[in-house]
Protein backbone atom coordinates (compact mmCIF):
# COMPACT_ATOMS: atom_id res chain seq x y z
CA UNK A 1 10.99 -14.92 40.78
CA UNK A 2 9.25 -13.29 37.53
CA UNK A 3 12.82 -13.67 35.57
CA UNK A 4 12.48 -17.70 35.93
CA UNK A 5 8.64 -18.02 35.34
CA UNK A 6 8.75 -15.73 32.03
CA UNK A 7 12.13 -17.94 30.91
CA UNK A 8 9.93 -21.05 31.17
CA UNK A 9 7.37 -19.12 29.50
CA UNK A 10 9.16 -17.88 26.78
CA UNK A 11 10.37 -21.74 25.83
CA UNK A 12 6.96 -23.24 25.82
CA UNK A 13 5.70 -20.56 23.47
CA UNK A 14 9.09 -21.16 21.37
CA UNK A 15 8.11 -24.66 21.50
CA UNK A 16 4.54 -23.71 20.60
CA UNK A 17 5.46 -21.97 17.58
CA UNK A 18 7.62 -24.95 16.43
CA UNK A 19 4.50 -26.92 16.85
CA UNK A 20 2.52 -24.19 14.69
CA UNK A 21 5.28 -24.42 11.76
CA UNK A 22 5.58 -28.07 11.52
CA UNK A 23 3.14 -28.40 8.93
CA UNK A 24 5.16 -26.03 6.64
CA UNK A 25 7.97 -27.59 7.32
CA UNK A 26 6.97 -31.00 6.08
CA UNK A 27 6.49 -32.57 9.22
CA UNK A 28 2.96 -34.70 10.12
CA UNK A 29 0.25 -32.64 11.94
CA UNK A 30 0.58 -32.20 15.18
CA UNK A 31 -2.40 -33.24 17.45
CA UNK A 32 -4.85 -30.91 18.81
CA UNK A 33 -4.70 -31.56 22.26
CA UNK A 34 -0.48 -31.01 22.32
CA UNK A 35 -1.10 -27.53 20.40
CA UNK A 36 -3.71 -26.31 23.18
CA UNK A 37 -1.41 -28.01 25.78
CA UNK A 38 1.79 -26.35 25.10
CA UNK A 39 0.99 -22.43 24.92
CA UNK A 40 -1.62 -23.58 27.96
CA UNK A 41 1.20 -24.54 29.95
CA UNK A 42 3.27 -21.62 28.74
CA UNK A 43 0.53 -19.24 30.19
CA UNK A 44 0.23 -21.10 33.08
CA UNK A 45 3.94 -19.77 34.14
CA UNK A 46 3.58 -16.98 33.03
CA UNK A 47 0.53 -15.38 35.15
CA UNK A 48 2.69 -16.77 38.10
CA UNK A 49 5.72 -14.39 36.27
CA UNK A 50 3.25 -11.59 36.15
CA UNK A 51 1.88 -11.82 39.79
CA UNK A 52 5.17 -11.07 41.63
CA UNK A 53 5.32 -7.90 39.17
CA UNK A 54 4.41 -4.25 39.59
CA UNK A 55 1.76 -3.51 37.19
CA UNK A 56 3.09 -0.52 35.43
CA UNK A 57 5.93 -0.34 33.41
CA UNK A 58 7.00 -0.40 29.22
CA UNK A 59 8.10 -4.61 30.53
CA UNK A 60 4.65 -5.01 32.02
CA UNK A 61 2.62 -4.17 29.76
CA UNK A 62 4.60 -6.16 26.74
CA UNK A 63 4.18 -8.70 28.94
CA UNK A 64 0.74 -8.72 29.65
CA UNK A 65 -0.27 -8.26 25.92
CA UNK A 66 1.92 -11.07 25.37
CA UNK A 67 0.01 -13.34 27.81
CA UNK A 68 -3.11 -12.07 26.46
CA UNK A 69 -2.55 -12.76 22.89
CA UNK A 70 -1.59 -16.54 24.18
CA UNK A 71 -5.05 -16.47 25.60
CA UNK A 72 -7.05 -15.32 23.23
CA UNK A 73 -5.43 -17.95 20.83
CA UNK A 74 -6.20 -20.48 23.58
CA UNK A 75 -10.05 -19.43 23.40
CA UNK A 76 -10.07 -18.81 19.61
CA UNK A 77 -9.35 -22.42 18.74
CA UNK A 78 -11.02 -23.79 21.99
CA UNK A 79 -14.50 -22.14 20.45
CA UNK A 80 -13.73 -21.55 16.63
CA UNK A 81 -10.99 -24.48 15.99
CA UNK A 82 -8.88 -21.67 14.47
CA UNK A 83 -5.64 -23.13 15.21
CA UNK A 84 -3.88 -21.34 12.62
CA UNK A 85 -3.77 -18.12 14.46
CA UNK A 86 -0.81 -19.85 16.44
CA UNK A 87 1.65 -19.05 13.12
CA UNK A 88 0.98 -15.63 14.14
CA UNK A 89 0.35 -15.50 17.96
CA UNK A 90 2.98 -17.95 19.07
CA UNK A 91 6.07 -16.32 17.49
CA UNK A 92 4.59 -12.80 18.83
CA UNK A 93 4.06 -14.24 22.50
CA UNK A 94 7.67 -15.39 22.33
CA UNK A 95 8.83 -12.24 20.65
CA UNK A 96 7.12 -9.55 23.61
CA UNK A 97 8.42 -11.76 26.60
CA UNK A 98 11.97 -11.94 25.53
CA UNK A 99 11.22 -8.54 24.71
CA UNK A 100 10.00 -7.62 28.39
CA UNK A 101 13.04 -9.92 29.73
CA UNK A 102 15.43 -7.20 27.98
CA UNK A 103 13.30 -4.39 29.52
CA UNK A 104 14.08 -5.72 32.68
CA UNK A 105 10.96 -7.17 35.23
CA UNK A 106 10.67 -5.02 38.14
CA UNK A 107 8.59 -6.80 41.25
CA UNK A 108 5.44 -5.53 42.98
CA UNK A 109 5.52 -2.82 45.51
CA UNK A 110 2.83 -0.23 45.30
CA UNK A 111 -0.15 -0.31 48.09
CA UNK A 112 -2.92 -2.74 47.22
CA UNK A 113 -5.23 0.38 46.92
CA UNK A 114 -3.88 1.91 43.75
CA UNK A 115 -3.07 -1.70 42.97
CA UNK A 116 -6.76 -2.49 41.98
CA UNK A 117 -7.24 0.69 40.31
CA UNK A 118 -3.83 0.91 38.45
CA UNK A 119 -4.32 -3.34 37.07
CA UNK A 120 -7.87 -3.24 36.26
CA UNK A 121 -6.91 0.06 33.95
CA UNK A 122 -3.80 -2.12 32.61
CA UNK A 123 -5.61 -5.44 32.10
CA UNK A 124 -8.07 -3.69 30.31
CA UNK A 125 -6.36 -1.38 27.64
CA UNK A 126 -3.67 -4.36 27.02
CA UNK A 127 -6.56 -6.67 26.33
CA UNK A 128 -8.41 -4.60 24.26
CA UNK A 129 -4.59 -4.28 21.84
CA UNK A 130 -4.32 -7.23 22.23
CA UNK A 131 -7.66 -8.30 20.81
CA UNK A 132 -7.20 -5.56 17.92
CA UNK A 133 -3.82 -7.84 17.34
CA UNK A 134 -6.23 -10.74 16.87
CA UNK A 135 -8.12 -9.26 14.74
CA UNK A 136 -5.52 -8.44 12.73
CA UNK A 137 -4.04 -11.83 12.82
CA UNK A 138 -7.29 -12.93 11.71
CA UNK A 139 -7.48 -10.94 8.60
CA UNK A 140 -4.07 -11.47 7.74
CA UNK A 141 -4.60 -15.43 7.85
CA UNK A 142 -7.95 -14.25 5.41
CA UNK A 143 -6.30 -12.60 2.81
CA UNK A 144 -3.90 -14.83 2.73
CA UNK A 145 -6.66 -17.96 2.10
CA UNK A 146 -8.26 -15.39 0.12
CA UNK A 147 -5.22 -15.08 -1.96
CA UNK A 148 -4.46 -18.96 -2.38
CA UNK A 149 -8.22 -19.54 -3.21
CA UNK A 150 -8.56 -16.93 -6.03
CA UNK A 151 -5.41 -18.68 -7.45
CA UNK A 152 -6.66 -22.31 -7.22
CA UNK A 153 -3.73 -23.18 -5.34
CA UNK A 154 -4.94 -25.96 -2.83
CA UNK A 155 -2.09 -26.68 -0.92
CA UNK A 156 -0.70 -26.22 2.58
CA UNK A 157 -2.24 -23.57 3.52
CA UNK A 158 -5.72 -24.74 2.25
CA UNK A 159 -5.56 -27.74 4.42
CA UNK A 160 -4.26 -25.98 7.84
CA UNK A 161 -6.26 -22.66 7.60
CA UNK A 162 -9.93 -23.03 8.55
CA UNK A 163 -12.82 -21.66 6.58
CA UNK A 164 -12.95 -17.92 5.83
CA UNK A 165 -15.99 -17.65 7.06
CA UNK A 166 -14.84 -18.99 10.82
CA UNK A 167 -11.81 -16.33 10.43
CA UNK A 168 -14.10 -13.29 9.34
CA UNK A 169 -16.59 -14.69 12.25
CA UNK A 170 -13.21 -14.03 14.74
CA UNK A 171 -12.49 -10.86 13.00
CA UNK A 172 -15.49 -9.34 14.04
CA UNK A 173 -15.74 -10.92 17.34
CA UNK A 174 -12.48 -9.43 18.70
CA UNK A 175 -12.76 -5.88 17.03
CA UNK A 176 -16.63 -6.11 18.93
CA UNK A 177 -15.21 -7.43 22.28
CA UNK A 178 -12.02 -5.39 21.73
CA UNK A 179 -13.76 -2.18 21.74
CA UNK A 180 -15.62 -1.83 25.06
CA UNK A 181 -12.47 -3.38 27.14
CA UNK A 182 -10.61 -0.65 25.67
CA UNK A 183 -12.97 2.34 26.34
CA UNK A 184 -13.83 0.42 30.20
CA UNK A 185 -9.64 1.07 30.14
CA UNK A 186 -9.58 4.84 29.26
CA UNK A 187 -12.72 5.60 31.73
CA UNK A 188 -10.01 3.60 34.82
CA UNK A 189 -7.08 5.94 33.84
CA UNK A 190 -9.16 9.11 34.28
CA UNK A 191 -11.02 7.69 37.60
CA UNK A 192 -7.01 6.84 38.34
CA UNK A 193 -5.70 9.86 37.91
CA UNK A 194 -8.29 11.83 39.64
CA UNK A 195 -8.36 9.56 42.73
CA UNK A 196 -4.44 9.20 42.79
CA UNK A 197 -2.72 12.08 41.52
CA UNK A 198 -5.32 14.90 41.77
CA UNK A 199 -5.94 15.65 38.76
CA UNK A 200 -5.46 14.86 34.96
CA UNK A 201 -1.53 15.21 34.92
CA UNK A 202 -0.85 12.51 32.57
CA UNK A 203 1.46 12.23 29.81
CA UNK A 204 0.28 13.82 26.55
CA UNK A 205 2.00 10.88 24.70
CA UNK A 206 -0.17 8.28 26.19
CA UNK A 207 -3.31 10.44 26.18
CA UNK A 208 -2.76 10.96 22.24
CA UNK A 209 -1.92 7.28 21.71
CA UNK A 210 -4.80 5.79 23.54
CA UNK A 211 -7.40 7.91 22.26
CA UNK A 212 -6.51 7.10 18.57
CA UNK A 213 -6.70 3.32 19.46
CA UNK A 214 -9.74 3.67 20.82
CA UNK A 215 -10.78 6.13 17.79
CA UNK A 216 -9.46 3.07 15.46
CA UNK A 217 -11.29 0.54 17.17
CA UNK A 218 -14.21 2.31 17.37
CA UNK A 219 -14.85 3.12 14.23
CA UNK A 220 -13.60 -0.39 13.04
CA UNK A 221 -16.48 -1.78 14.68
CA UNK A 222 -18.54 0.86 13.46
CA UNK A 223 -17.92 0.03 10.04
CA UNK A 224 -18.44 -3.83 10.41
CA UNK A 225 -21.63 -3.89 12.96
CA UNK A 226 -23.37 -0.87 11.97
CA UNK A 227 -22.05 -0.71 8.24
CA UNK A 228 -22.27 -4.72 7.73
CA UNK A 229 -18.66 -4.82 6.34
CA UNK A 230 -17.42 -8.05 5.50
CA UNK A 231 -14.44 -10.25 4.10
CA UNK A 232 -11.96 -9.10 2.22
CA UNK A 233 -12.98 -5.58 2.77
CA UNK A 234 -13.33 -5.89 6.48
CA UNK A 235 -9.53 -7.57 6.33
CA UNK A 236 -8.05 -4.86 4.72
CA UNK A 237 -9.64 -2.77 7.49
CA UNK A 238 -8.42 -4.42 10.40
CA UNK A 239 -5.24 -4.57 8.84
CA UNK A 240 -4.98 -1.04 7.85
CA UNK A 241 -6.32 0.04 11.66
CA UNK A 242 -3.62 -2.16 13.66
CA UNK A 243 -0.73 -0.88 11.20
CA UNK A 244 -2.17 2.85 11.83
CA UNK A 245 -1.87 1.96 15.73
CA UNK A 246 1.81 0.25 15.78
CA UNK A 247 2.59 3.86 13.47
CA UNK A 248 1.66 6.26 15.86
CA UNK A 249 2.81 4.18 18.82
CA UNK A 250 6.65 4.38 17.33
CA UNK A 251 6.11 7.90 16.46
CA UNK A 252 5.70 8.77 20.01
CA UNK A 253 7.82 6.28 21.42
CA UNK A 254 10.85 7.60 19.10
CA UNK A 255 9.35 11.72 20.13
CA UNK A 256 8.92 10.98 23.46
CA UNK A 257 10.96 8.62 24.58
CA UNK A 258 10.70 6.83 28.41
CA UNK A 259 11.65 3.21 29.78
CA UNK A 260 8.65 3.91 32.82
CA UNK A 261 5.76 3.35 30.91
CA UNK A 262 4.22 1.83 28.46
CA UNK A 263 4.37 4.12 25.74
C-alpha cells in the first residue's frame, strides 16, 4: 500500500533531519555514510509508495517533488560533499509527504498509454521545481555563510557549511539542469493534451503558473550563463525567483481552488 511505504518514508526523512540538526544542537558529527544512508533508505520506500499511485493529483505531485528534493540532496553531496543542504531538504521532504498523506494517496488506474505520456510530463515539471528548490536552498545556505563570514564569526556554521564557492557551483548547476527538464515538461503537457483530450482544454491556472516558472527559470539561467552572474548577487536571484514562484502558486491556488490537481 502507498499509505505504509510513504509512513516509513516520512520517519526516515524525520530521522534524517535529526541527523542534519545534530550539529546545532551540540551533539558530535554525525558520519557521512549514516547521513547518505538514512534519506537513501527513506527514498528507497518511497518510489515503492509512489509506484502503486496514479500519477496525477495535488498528493502526487507533493509527493514526487518531495522524493525529488531527497534525491537531488542524495546527488548534491554524493558529487559536491554539500551535506548541508539536508538542514533544508530533509525537513521539506518530511514536510510535503505528511503533507501528501493529508491529501489523501489515491492508487493507479489509468491505461498504461496515457500513463507514459501523463508521468514523463509529471516527472519532468516536478523535477525541474524541485531543482529551482535546490537552487534556492543553495543560495540560502550562501548568504547565510556569506553573512557569518563578513562578520568574522567562525563558528558552527563555518565548520558544517562547505565552501561558497562549491554552493554557488550547485546554484548554477540546478538552475542550468532545472531549466530544460522544465521546458521538456511543458512541450509533454501540450503533446498530452492534444493526443488525449483533443485539444488544448487545460486549466488556465496551471497554464499561467507553469509558464511563469518556466519564464523564472529561464531567465535565471539567462542571467547567470549568459550574463556571468555570480555569488551573492546570483543568491539573491535564486532566492527572489523561487519566492516569486511559491507567490503566484498560492495566488492561484487560493483563486482557483481544486483538490484534483496539482495546482
Amino acid at each position: 500500500m502507498p499509505y505504509h511505504f510513504h509512513l516509513i518514508a516520512l520517519a526516515l526523512y524525520g530521522a534524517a533531519t535529526a541527523l542534519a540538526l545534530a550539529p546545532f544542537a551540540g551533539r558530535p558529527a554525525v558520519p557521512r555514510g549514516l547521513l547518505l544512508a538514512v534519506p537513501s533508505a527513506g527514498a528507497a520506500f518511497h518510489v515503492a509508495g509512489l509506484v502503486q499511485m496514479a500519477p496525477a493529483g495535488l498528493a502526487f505531485g507533493v509527493s514526487l517533488l518531495a522524493f525529488f528534493i531527497v534525491v537531488l540532496q542524495l546527488v548534491s553531496e554524493r558529487l559536491l560533499r554539500v551535506s548541508a543542504v539536508a538542514l533544508f531538504t530533509a525537513p521539506l521532504a518530511a514536510g510535503l509527504v505528511g503533507l501528501a498523506l493529508l491529501l489523501g494517496l489515491a492508487p493507479a488506474g489509468e491505461s498504461a498509454g496515457r500513463n507514459v505520456w501523463l508521468v514523463l510530463h509529471v516527472a519532468l515539471s516536478v523535477l525541474g521545481l524541485a531543482l529551482l528548490a535546490l537552487a534556492f536552498i543553495a543560495a540560502a545556505l550562501y548568504l547565510v555563510q556569506f553573512r557569518e563570514l563578513k562578520a568574522k564569526r567562525f563558528g558552527q556554521v563555518f565548520q558544517v557549511f562547505p565552501p561558497l564557492e562549491r554552493l554557488d557551483l550547485l546554484n548554477r548547476s540546478a538552475l542550468v539542469v532545472g531549466f530544460p527538464a522544465l521546458t521538456l515538461g511543458v512541450l509533454l503537457a501540450v503533446g498530452y493534451a492534444v493526443r488525449f483530450t483533443g485539444g488544448f482544454r487545460v486549466d488556465p491556472a496551471q497554464v499561467v503558473w507553469g509558464l511563469f516558472t518556466w519564464a523564472v527559470l529561464g531567465a535565471a539561467v539567462w542571467l547567470r550563463v549568459g550574463r556571468r552572474w555570480t555569488g551573492r548577487r546570483a543568491a539573491v536571484l535564486s532566492i527572489a525567483g523561487f519566492g516569486a514562484v511559491l507567490l503566484v502558486y498560492l495566488a492561484l491556488k487560493i483563486t482557483t481552488p481544486g483538490t484534483e490537481r496539482f495546482l
